[in-house]
N, C-alpha and C. Protein backbone atom coordinates (compact mmCIF):
# COMPACT_ATOMS: atom_id res chain seq x y z
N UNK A 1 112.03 86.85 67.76
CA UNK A 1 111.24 86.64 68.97
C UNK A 1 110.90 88.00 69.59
N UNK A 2 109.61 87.81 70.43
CA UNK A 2 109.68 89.32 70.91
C UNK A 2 109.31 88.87 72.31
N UNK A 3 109.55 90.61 72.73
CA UNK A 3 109.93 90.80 73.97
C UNK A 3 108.59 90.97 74.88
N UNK A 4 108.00 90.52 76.02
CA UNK A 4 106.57 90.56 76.53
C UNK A 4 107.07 91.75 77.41
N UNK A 5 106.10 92.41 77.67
CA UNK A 5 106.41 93.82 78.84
C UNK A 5 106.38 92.45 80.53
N UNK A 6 106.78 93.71 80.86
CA UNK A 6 107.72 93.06 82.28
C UNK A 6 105.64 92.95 82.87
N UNK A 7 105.07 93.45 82.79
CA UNK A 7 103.46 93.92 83.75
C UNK A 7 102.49 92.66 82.62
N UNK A 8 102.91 92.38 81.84
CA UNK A 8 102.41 91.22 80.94
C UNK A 8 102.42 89.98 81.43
N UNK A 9 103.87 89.96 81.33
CA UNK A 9 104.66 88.14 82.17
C UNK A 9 104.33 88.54 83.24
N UNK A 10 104.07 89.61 84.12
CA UNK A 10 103.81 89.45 85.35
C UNK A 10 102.31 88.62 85.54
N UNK A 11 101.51 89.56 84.73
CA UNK A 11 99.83 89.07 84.76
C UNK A 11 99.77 87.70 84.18
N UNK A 12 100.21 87.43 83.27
CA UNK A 12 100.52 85.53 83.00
C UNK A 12 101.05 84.51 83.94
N UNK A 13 101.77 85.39 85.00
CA UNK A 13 102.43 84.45 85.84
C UNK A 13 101.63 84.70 87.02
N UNK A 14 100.65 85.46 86.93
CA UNK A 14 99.61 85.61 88.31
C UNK A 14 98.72 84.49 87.40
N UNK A 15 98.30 84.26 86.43
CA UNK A 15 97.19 83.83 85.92
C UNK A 15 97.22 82.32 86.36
N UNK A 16 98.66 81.80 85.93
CA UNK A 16 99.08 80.20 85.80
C UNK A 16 98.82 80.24 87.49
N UNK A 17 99.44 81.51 88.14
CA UNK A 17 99.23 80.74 90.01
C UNK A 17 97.68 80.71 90.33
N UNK A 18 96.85 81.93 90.24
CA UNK A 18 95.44 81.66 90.53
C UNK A 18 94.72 80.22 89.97
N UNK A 19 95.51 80.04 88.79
CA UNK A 19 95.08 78.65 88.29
C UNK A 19 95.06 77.53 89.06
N UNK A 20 97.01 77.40 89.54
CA UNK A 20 97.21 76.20 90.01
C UNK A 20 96.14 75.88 91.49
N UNK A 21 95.98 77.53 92.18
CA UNK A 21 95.39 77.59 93.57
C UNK A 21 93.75 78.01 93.45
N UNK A 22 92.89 77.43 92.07
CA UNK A 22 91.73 77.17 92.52
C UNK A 22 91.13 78.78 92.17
N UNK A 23 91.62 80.03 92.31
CA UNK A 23 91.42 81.30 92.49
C UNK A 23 90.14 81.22 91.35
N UNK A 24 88.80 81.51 91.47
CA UNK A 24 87.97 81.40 90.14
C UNK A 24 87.87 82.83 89.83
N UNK A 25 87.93 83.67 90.76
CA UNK A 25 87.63 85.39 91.04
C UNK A 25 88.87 86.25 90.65
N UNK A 26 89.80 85.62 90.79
CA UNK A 26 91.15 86.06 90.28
C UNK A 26 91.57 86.02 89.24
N UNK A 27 91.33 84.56 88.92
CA UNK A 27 91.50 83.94 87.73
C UNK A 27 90.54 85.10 86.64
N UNK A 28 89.49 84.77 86.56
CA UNK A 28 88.41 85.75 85.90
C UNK A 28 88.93 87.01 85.42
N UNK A 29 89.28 87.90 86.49
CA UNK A 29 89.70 89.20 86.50
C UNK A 29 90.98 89.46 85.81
N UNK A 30 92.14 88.42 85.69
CA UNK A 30 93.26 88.28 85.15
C UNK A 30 93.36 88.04 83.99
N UNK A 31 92.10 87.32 83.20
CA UNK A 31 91.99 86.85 81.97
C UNK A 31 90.86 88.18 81.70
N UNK A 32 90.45 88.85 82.03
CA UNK A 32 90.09 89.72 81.57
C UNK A 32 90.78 90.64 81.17
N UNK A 33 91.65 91.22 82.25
CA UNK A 33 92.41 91.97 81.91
C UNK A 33 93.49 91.83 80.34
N UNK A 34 94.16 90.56 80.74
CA UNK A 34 94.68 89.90 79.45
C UNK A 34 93.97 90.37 78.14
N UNK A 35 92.95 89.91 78.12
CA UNK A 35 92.07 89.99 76.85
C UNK A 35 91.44 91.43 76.14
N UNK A 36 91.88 92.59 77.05
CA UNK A 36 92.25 93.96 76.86
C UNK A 36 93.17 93.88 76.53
N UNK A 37 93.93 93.76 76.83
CA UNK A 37 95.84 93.82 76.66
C UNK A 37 96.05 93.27 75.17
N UNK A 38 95.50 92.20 75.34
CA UNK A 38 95.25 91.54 73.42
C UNK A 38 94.63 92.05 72.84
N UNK A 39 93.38 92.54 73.26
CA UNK A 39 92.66 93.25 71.98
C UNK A 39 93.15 94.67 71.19
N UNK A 40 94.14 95.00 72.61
CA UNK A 40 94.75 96.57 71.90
C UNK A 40 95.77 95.93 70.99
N UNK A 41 96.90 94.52 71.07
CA UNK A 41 97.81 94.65 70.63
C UNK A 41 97.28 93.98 69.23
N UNK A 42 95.63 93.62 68.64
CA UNK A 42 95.55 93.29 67.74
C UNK A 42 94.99 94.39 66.91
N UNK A 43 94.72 95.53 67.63
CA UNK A 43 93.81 96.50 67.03
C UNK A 43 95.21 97.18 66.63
N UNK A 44 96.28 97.54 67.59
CA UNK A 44 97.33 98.50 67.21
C UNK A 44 98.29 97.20 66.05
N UNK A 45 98.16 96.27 65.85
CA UNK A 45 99.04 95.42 65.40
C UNK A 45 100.33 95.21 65.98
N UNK A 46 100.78 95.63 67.31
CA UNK A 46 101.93 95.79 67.72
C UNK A 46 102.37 95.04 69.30
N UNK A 47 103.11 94.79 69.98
CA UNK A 47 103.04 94.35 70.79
C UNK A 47 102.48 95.70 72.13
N UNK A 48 102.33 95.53 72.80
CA UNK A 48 102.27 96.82 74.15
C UNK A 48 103.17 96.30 75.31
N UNK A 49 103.63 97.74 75.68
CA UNK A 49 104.96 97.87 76.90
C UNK A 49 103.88 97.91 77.92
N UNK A 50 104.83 98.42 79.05
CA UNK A 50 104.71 99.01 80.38
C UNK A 50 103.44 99.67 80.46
N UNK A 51 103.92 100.79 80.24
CA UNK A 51 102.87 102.21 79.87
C UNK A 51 101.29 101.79 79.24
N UNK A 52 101.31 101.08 78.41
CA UNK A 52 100.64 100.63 77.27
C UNK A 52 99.70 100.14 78.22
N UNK A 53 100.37 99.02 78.94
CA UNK A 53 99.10 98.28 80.03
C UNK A 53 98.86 99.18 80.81
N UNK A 54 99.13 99.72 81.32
CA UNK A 54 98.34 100.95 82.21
C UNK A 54 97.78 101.54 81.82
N UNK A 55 97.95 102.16 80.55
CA UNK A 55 96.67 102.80 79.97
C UNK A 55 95.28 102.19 79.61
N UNK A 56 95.94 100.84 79.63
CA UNK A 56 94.95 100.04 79.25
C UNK A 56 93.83 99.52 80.51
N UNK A 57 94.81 99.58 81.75
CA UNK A 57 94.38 99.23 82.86
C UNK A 57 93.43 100.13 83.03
N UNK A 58 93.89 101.09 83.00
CA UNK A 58 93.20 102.74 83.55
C UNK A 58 91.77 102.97 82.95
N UNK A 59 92.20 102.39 81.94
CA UNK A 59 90.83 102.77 80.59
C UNK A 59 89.49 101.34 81.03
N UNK A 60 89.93 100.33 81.60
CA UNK A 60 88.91 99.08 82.07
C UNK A 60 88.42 99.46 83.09
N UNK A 61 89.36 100.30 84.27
CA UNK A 61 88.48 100.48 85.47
C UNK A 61 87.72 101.85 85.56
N UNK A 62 88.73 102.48 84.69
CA UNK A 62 87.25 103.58 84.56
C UNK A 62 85.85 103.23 83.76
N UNK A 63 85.59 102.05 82.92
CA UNK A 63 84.70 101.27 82.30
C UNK A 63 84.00 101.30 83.42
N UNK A 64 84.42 100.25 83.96
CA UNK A 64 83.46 99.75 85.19
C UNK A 64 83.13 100.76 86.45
N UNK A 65 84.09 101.50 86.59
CA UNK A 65 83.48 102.67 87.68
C UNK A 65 82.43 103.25 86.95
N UNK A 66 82.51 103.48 85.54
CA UNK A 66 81.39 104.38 85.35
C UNK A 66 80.01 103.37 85.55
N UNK A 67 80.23 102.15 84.27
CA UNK A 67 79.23 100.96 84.51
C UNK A 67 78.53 101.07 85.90
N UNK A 68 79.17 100.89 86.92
CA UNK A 68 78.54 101.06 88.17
C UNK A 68 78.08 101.89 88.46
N UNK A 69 78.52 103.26 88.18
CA UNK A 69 77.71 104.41 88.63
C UNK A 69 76.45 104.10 87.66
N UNK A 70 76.19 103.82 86.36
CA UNK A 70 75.15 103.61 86.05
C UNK A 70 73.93 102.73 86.34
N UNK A 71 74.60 101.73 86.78
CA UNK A 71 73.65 100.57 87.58
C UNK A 71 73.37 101.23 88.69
N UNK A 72 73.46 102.19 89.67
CA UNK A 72 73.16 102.92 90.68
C UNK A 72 72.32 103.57 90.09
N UNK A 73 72.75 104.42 89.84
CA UNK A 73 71.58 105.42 88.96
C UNK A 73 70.18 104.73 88.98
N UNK A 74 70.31 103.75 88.34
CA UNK A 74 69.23 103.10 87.64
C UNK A 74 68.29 101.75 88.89
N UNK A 75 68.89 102.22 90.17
CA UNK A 75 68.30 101.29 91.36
C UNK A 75 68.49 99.51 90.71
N UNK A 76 69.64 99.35 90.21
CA UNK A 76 69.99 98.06 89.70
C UNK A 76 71.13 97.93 90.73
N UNK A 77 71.06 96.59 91.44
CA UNK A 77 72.53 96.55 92.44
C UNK A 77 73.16 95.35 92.02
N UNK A 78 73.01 94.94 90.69
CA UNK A 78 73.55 93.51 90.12
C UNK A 78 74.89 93.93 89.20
């Protein structure tokens, strides 16, 4: 059996509550995140820790900060 990082079960156990409470915006953002978190641990074949999700975290919101700066750029506010 293996071991889920402690910031993993955390984000699964935010996911199941935004669920139970309707959250659609939360929800969204949580399963996104997730689905980074999976895609590294299928690309690395391995499970990911602590660290691992943060890098991973780090690496989505700098995505989208930049994404946004580009939709600015470009007089797009969608």
């Amino acid at each position: 059996l293996f071991a889920m990082s402690d910031l993993k079960k955390q984000l699964t156990d935010d996911m199941k509550s935004a669920m139970r409470a309707k959250e659609k915006q939360r929800l969204l953002t949580i399963r996104t995140i997730l689905a980074g978190i999976k895609q590294q641990e299928v690309d690395t074949r391995e499970d990911v820790n602590d660290t691992a999700v943060l890098a991973i975290l780090d690496k989505m919101a700098k995505q989208r900060r930049e994404s946004i700066s580009q939709f600015s750029k470009a007089g797009r506010d969608d």
